[in-house]
PDB file of N, CA and C in Angstrom:
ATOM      1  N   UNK A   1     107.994 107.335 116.999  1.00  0.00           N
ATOM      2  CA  UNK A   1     107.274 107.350 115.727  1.00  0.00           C
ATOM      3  C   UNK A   1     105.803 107.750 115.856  1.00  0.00           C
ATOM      4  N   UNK A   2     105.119 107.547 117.013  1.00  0.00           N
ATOM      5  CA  UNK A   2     103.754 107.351 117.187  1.00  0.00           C
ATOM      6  C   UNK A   2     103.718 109.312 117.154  1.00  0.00           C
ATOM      7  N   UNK A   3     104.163 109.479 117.993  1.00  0.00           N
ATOM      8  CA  UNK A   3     104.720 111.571 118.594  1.00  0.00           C
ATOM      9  C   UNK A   3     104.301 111.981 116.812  1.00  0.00           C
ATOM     10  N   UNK A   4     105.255 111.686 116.285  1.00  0.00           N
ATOM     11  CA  UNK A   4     105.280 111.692 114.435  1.00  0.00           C
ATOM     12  C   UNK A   4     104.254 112.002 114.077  1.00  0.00           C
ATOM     13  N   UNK A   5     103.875 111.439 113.626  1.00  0.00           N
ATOM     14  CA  UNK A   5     102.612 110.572 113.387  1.00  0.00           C
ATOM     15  C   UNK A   5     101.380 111.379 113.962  1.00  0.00           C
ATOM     16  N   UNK A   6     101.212 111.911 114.740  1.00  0.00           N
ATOM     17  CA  UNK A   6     100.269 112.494 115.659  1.00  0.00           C
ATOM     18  C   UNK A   6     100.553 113.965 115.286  1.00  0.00           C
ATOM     19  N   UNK A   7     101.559 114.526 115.074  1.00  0.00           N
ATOM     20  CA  UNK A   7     101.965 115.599 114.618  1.00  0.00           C
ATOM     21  C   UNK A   7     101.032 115.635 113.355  1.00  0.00           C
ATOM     22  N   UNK A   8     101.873 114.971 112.338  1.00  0.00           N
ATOM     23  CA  UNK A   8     101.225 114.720 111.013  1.00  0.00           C
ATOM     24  C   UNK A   8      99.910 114.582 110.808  1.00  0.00           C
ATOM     25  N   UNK A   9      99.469 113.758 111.428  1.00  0.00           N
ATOM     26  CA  UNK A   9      98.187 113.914 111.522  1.00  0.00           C
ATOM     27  C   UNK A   9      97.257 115.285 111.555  1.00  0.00           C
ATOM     28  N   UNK A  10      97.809 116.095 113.188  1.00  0.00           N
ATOM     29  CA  UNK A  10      97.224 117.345 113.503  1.00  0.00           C
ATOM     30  C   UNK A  10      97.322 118.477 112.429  1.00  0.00           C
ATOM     31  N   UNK A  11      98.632 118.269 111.605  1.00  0.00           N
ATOM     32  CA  UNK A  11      98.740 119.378 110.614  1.00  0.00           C
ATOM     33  C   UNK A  11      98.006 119.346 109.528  1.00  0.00           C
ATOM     34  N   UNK A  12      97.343 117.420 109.021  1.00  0.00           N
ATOM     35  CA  UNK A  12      96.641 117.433 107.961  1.00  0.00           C
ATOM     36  C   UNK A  12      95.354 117.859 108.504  1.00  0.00           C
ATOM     37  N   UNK A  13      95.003 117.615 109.412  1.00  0.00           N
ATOM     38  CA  UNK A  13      93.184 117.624 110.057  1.00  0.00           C
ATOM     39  C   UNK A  13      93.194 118.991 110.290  1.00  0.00           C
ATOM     40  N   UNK A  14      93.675 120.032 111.065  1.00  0.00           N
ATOM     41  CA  UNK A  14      93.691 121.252 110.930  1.00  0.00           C
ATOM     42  C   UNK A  14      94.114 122.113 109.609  1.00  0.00           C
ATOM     43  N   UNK A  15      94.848 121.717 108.378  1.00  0.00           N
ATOM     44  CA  UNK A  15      94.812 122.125 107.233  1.00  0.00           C
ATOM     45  C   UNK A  15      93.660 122.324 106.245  1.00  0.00           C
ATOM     46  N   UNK A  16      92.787 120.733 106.932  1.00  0.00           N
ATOM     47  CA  UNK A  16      91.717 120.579 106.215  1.00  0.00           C
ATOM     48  C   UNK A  16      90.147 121.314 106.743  1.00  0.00           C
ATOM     49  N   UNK A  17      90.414 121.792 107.836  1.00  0.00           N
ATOM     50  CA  UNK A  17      89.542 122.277 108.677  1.00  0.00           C
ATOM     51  C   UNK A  17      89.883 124.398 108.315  1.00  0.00           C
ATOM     52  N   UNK A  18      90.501 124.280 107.936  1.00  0.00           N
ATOM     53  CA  UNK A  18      91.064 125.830 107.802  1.00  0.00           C
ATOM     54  C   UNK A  18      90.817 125.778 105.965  1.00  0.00           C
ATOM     55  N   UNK A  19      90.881 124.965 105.281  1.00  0.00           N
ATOM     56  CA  UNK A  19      90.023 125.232 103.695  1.00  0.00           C
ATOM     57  C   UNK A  19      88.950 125.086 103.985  1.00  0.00           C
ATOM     58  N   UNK A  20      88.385 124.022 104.698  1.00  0.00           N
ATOM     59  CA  UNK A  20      86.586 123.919 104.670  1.00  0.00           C
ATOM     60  C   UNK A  20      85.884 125.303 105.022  1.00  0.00           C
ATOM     61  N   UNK A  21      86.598 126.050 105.838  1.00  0.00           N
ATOM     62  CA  UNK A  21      86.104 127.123 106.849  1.00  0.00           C
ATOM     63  C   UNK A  21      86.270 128.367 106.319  1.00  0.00           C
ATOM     64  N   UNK A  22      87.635 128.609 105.604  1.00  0.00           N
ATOM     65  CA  UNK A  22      88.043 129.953 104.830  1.00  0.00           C
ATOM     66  C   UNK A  22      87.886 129.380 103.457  1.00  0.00           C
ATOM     67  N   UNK A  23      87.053 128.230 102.723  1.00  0.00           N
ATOM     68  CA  UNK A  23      87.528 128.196 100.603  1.00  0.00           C
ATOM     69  C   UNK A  23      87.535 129.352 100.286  1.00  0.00           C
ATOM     70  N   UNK A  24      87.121 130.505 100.789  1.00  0.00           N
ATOM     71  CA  UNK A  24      87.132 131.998  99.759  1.00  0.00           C
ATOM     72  C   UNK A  24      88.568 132.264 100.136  1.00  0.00           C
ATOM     73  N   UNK A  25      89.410 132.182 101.254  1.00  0.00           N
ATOM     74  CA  UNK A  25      90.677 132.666 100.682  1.00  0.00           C
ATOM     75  C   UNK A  25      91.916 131.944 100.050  1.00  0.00           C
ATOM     76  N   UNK A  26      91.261 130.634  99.635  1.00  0.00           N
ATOM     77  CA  UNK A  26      91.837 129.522  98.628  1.00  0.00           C
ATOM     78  C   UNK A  26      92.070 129.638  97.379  1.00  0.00           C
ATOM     79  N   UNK A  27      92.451 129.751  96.636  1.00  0.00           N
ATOM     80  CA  UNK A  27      92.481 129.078  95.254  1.00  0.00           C
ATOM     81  C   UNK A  27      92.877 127.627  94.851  1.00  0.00           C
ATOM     82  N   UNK A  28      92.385 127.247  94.094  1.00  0.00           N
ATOM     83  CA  UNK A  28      92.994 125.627  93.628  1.00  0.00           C
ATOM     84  C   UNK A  28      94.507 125.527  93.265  1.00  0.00           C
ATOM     85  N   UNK A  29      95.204 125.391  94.379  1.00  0.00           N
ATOM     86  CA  UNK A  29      96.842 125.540  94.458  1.00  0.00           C
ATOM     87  C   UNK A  29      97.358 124.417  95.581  1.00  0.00           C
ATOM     88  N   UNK A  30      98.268 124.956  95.645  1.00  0.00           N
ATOM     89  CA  UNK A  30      99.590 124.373  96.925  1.00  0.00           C
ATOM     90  C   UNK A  30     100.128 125.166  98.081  1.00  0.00           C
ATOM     91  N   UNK A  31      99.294 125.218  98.832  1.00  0.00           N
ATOM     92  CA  UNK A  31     100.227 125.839 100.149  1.00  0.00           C
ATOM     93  C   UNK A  31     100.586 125.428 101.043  1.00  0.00           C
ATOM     94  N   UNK A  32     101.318 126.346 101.938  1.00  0.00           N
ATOM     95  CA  UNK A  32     102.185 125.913 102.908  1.00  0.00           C
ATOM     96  C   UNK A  32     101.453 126.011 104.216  1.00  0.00           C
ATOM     97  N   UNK A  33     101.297 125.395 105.375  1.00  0.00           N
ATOM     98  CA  UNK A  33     100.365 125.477 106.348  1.00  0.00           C
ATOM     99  C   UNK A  33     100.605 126.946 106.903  1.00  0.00           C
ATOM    100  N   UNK A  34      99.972 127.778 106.970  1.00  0.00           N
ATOM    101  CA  UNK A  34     100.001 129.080 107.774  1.00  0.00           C
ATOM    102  C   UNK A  34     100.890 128.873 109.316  1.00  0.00           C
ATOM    103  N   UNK A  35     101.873 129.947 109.853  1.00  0.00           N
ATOM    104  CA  UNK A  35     102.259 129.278 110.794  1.00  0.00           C
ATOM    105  C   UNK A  35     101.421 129.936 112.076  1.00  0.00           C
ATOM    106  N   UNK A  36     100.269 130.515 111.985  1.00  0.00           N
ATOM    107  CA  UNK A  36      99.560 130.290 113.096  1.00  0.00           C
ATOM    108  C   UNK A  36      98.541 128.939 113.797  1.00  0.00           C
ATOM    109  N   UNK A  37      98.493 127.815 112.874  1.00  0.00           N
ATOM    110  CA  UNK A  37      98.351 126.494 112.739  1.00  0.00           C
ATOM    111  C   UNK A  37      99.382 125.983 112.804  1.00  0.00           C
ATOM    112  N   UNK A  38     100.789 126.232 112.438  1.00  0.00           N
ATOM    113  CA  UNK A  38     101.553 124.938 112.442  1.00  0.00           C
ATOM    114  C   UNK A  38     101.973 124.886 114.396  1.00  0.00           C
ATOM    115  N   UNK A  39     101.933 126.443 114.391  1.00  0.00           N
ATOM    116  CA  UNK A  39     101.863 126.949 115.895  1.00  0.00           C
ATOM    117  C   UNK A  39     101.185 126.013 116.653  1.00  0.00           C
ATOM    118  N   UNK A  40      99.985 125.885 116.743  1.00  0.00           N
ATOM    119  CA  UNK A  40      99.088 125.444 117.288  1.00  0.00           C
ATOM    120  C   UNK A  40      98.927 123.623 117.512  1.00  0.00           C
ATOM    121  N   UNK A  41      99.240 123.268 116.490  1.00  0.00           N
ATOM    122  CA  UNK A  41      99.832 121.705 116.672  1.00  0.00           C
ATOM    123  C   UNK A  41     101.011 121.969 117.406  1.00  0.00           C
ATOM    124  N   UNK A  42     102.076 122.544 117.556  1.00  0.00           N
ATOM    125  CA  UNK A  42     102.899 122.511 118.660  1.00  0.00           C
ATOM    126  C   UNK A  42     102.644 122.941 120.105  1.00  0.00           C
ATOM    127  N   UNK A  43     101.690 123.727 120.017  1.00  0.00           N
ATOM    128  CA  UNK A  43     100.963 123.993 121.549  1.00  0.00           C
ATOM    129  C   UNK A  43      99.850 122.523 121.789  1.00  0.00           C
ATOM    130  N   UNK A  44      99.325 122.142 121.329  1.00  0.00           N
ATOM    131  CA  UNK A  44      98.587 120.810 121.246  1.00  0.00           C
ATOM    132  C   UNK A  44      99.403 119.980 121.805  1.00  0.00           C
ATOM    133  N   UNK A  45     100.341 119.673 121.315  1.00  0.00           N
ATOM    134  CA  UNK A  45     100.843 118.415 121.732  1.00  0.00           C
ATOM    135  C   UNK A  45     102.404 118.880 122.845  1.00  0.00           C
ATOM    136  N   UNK A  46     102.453 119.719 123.283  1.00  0.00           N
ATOM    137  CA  UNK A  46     103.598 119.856 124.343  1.00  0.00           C
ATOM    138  C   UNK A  46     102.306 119.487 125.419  1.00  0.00           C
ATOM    139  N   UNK A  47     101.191 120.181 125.152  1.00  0.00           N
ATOM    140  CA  UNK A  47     100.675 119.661 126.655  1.00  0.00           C
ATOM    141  C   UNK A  47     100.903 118.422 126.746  1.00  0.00           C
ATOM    142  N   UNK A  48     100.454 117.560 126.057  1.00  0.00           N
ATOM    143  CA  UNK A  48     100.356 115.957 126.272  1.00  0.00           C
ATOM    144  C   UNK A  48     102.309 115.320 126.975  1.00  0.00           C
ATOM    145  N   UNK A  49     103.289 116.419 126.440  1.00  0.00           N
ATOM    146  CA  UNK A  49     104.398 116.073 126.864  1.00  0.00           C
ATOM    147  C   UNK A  49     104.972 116.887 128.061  1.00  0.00           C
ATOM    148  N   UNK A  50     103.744 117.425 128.798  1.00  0.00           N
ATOM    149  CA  UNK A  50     104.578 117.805 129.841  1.00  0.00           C
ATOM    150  C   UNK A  50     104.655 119.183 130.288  1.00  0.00           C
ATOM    151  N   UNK A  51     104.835 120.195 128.791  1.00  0.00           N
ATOM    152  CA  UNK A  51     105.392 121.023 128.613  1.00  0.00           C
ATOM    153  C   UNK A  51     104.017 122.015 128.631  1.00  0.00           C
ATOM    154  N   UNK A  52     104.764 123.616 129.466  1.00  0.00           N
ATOM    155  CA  UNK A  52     103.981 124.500 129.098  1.00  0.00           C
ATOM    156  C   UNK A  52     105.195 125.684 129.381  1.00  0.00           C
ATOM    157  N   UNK A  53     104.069 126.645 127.781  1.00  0.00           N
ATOM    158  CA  UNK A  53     104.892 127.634 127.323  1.00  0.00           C
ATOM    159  C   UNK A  53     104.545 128.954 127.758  1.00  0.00           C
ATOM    160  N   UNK A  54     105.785 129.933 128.361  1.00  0.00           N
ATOM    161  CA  UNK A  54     105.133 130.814 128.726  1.00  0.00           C
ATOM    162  C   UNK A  54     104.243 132.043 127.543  1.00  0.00           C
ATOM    163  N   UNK A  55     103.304 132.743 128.200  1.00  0.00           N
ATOM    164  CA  UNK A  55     103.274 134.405 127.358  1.00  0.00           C
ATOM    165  C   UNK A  55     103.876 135.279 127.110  1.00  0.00           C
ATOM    166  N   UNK A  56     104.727 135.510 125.565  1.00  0.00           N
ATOM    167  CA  UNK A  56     105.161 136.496 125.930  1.00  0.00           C
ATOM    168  C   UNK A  56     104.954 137.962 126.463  1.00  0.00           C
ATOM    169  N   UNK A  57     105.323 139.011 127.351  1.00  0.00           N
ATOM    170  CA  UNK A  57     105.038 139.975 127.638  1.00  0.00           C
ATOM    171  C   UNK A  57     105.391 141.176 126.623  1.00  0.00           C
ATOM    172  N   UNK A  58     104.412 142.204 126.452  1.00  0.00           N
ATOM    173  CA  UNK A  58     104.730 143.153 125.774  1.00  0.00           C
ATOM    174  C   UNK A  58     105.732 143.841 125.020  1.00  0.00           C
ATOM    175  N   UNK A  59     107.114 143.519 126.465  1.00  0.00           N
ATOM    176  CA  UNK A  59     108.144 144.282 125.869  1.00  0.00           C
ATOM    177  C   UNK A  59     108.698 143.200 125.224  1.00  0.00           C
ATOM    178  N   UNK A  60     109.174 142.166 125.361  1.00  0.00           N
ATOM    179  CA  UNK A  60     109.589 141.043 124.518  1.00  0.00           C
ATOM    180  C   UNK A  60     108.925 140.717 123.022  1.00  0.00           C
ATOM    181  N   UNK A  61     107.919 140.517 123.032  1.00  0.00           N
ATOM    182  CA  UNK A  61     107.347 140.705 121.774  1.00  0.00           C
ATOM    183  C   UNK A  61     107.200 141.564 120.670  1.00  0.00           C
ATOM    184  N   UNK A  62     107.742 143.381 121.383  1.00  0.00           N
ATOM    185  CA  UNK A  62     108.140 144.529 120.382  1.00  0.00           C
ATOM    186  C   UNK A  62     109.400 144.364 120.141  1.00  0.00           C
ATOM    187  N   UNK A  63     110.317 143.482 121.132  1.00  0.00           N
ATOM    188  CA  UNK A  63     111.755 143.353 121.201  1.00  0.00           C
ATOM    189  C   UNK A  63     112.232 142.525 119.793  1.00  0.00           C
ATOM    190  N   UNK A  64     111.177 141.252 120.152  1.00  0.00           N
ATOM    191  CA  UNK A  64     111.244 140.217 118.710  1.00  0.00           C
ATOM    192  C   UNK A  64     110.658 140.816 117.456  1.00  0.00           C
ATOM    193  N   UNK A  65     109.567 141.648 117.388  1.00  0.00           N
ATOM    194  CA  UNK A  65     108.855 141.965 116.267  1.00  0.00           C
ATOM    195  C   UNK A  65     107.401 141.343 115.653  1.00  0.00           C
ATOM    196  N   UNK A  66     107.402 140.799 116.809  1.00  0.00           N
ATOM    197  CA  UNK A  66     106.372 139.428 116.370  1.00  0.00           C
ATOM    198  C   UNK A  66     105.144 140.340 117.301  1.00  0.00           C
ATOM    199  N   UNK A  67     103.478 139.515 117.319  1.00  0.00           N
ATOM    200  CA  UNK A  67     102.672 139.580 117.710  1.00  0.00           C
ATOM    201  C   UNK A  67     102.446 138.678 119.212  1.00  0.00           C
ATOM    202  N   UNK A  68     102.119 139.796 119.972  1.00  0.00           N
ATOM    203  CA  UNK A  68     101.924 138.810 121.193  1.00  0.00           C
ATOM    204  C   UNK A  68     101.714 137.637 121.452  1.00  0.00           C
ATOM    205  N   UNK A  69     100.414 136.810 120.692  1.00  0.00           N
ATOM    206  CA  UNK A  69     100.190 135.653 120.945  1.00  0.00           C
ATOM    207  C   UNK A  69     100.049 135.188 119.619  1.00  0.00           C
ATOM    208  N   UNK A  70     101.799 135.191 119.018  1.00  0.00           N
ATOM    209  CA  UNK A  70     101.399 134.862 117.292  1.00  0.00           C
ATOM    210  C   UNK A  70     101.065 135.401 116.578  1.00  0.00           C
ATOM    211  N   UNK A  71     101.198 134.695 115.339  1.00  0.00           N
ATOM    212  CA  UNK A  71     102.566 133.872 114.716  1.00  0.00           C
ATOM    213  C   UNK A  71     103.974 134.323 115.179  1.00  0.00           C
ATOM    214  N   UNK A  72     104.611 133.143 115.783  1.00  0.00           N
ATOM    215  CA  UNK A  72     105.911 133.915 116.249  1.00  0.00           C
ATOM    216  C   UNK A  72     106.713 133.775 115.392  1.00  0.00           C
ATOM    217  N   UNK A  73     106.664 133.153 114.054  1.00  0.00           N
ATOM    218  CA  UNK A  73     107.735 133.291 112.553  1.00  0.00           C
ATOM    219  C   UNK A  73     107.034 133.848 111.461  1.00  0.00           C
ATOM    220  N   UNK A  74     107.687 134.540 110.787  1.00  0.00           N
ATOM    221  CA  UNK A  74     107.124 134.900 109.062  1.00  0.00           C
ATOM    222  C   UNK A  74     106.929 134.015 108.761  1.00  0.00           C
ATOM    223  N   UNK A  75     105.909 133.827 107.670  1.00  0.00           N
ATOM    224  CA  UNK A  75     104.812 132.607 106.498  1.00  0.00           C
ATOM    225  C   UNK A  75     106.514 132.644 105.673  1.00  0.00           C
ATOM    226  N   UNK A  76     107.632 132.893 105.558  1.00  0.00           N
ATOM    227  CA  UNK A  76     108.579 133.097 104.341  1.00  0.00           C
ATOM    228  C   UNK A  76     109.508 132.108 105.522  1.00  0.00           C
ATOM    229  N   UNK A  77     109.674 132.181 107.028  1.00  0.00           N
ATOM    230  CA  UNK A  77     110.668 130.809 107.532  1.00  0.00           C
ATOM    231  C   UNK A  77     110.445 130.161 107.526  1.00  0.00           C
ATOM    232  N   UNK A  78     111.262 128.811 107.309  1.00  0.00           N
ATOM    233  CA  UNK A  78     111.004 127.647 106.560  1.00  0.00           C
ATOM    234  C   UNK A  78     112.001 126.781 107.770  1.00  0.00           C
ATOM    235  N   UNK A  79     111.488 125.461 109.097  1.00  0.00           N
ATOM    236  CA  UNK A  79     112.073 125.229 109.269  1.00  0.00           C
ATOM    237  C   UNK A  79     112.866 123.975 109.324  1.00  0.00           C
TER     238      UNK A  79
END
């Protein structure tokens, strides 16, 4: 629960740190955390568990479609 919790946390404190920093590309709405942040709370906290992720290399990353170092999902997957 605590893992949880710490997650949750990181996604509200970095949500809130990414309006303070960008309000011009805000409007007074509802969004969804960008997933180059939601990214980033998951790189945050694997260190603390242990875990490290590799880079992907060039050809893998034209293979997937994605950007080398992120976002590795479309803002439209939902998971």
């Amino acid at each position: 629960p605590s893992f949880v919790m710490s997650n949750s946390f990181t996604n509200q404190t970095l949500a809130q740190l990414e309006l303070w920093q960008h309000s011009d590309k805000y409007e007074n709405k509802v969004y969804v955390l960008p997933k180059h942040l939601d990214e980033m709370v998951a790189k945050l906290h694997l260190a603390k568990i242990g875990v490290e992720l590799e880079q992907l290399n060039d050809k893998q990353a034209k293979y997937i479609g994605v950007p080398k170092n992120g976002p590795f999902k479309s803002d439209a997957y939902r998971y």
